[in-house]
Every structure is written in structure tokens, then in C-alpha cells.
N, C-alpha and C. Protein backbone atom coordinates (compact mmCIF):
# COMPACT_ATOMS: atom_id res chain seq x y z
N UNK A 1 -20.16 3.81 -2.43
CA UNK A 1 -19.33 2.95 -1.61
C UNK A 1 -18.49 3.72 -0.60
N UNK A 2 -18.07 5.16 -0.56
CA UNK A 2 -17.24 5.82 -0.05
C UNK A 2 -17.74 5.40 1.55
N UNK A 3 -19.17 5.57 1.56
CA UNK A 3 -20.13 4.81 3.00
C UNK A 3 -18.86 4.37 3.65
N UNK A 4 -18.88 3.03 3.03
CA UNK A 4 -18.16 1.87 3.68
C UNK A 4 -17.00 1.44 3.80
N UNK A 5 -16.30 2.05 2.50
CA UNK A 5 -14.88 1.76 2.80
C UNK A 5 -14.10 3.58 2.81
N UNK A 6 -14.37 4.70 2.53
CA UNK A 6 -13.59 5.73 2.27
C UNK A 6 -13.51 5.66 0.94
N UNK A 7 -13.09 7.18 0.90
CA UNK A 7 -12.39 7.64 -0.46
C UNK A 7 -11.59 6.95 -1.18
N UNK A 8 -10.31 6.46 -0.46
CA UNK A 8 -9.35 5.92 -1.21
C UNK A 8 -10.11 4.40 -1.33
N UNK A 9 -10.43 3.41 -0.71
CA UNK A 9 -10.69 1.86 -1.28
C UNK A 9 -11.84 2.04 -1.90
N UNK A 10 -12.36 3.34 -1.63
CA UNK A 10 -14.32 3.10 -2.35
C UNK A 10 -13.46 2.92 -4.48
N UNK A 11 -12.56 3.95 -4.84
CA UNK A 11 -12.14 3.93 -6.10
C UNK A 11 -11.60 2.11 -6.36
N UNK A 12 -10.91 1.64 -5.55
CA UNK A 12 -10.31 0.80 -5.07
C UNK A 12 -11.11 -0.72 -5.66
N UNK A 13 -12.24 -0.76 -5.17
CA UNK A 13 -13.57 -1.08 -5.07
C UNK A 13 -14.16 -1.02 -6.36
N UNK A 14 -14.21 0.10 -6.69
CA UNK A 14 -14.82 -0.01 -7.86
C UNK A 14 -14.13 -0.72 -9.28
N UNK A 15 -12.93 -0.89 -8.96
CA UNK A 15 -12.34 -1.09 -9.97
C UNK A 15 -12.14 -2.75 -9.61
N UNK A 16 -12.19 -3.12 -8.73
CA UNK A 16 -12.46 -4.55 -8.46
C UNK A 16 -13.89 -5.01 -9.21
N UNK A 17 -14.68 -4.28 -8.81
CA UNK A 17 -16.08 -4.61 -9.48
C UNK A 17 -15.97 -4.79 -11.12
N UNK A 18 -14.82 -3.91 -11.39
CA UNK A 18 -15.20 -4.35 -13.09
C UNK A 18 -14.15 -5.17 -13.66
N UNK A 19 -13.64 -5.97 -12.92
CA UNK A 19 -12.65 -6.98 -13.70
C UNK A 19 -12.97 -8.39 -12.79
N UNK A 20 -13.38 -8.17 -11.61
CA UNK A 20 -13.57 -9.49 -10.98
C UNK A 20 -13.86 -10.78 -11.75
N UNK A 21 -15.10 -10.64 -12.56
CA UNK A 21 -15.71 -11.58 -13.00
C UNK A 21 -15.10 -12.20 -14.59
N UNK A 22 -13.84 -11.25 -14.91
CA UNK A 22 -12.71 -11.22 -15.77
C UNK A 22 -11.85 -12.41 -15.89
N UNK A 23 -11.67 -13.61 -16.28
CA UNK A 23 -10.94 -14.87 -16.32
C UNK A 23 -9.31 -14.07 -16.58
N UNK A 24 -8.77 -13.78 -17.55
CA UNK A 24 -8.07 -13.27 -17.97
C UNK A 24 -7.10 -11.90 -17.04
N UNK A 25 -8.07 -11.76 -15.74
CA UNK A 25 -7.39 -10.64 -14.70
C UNK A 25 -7.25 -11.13 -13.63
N UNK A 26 -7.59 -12.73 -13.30
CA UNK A 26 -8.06 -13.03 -11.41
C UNK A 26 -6.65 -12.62 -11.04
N UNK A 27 -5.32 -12.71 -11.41
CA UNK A 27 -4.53 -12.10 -10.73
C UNK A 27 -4.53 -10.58 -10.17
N UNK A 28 -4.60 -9.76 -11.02
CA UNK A 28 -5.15 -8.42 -10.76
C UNK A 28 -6.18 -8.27 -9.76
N UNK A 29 -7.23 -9.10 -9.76
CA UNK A 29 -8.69 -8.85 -9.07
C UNK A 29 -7.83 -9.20 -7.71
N UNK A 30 -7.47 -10.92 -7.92
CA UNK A 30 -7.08 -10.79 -6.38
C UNK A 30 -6.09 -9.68 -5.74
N UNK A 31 -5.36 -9.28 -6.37
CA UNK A 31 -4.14 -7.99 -5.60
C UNK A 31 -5.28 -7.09 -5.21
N UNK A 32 -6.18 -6.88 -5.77
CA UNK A 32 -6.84 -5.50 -5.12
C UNK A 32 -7.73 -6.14 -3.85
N UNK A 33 -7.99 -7.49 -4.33
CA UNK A 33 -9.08 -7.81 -3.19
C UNK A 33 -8.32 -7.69 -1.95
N UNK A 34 -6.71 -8.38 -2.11
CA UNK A 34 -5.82 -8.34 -0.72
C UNK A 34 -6.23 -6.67 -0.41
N UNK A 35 -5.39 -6.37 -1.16
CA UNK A 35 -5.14 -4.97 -0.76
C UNK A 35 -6.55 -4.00 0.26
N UNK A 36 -7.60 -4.31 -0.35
CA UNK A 36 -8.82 -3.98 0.49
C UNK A 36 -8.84 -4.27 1.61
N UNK A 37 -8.82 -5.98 1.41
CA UNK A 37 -8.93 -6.49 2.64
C UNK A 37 -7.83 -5.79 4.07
N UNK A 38 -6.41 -5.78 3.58
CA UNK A 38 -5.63 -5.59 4.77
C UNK A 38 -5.79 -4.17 5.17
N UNK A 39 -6.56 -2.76 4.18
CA UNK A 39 -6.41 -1.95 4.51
C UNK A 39 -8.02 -1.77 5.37
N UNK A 40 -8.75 -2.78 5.14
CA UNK A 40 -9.95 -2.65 6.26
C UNK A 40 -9.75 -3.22 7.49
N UNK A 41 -8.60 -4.00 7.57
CA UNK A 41 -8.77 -4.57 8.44
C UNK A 41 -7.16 -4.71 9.58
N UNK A 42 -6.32 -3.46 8.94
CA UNK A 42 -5.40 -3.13 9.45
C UNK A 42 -4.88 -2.79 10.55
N UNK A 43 -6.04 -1.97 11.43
CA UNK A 43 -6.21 -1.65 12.87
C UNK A 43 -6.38 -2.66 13.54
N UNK A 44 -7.15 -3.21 13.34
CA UNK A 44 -7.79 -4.35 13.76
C UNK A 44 -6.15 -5.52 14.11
N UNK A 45 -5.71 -6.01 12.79
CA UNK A 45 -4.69 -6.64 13.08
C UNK A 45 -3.20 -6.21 13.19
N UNK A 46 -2.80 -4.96 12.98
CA UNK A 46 -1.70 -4.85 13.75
C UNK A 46 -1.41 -3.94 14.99
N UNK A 47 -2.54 -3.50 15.33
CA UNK A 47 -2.81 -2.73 16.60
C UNK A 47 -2.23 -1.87 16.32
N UNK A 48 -2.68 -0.94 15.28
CA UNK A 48 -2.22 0.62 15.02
C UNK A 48 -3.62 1.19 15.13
N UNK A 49 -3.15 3.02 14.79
CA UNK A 49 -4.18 3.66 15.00
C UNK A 49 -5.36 3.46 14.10
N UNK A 50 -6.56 4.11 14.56
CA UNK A 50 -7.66 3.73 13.58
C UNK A 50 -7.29 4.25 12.51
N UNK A 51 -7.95 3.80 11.11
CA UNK A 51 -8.25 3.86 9.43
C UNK A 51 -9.02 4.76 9.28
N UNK A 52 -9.08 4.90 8.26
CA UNK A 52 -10.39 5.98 7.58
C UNK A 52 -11.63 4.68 7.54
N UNK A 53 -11.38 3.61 7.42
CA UNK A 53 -12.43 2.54 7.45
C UNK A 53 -12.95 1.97 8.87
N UNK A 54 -12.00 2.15 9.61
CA UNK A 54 -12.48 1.98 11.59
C UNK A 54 -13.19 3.31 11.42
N UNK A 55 -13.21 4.43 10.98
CA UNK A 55 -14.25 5.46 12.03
C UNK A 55 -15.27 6.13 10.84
């Protein structure tokens, strides 16, 4: 996964993968899903410099 998201969210990522489907964690799952999400898509929406995930 490092591919696609970097070092830091690829771990990130993975650990989403093993509780997602977890009834008992969707709170947990979702904090990481945010957390992915805003750090892929951070440049993008607050017009800062590029991410390790922009380049």
C-alpha cells in the first residue's frame, strides 16, 4: 500500500483493514477512515503544500 498512500497512512491503512468489518470498533474504523481521508486529501483542500500522497 505504501504505492498509494506513503509510509505513514499505508500502516494507517492497514490497520483499518483489520477492524473495519468489526461491529464492536465502527467508531475506531471510522476515526482512521477520517483521518486518511483528510490526510489524502489535504492539499487538495486547504491549499497547502503538497503531501507525501500528492507526489
Amino acid at each position: 500500500m505504501m504505492k498509494y498512500f506513503g509510509e505513514g497512512l499505508s500502516e494507517e491503512h492497514k490497520a483499518l483493514n483489520q477492524i473495519i468489518r468489526k461491529k464492536q470498533r465502527t467508531e475506531e474504523a471510522k476515526k482512521i477512515f477520517l483521518d486518511i481521508h483528510k490526510q489524502l486529501h489535504l492539499w487538495n483542500i486547504k491549499e497547502r503544500e503538497e503531501n507525501e500522497a500528492d507526489r
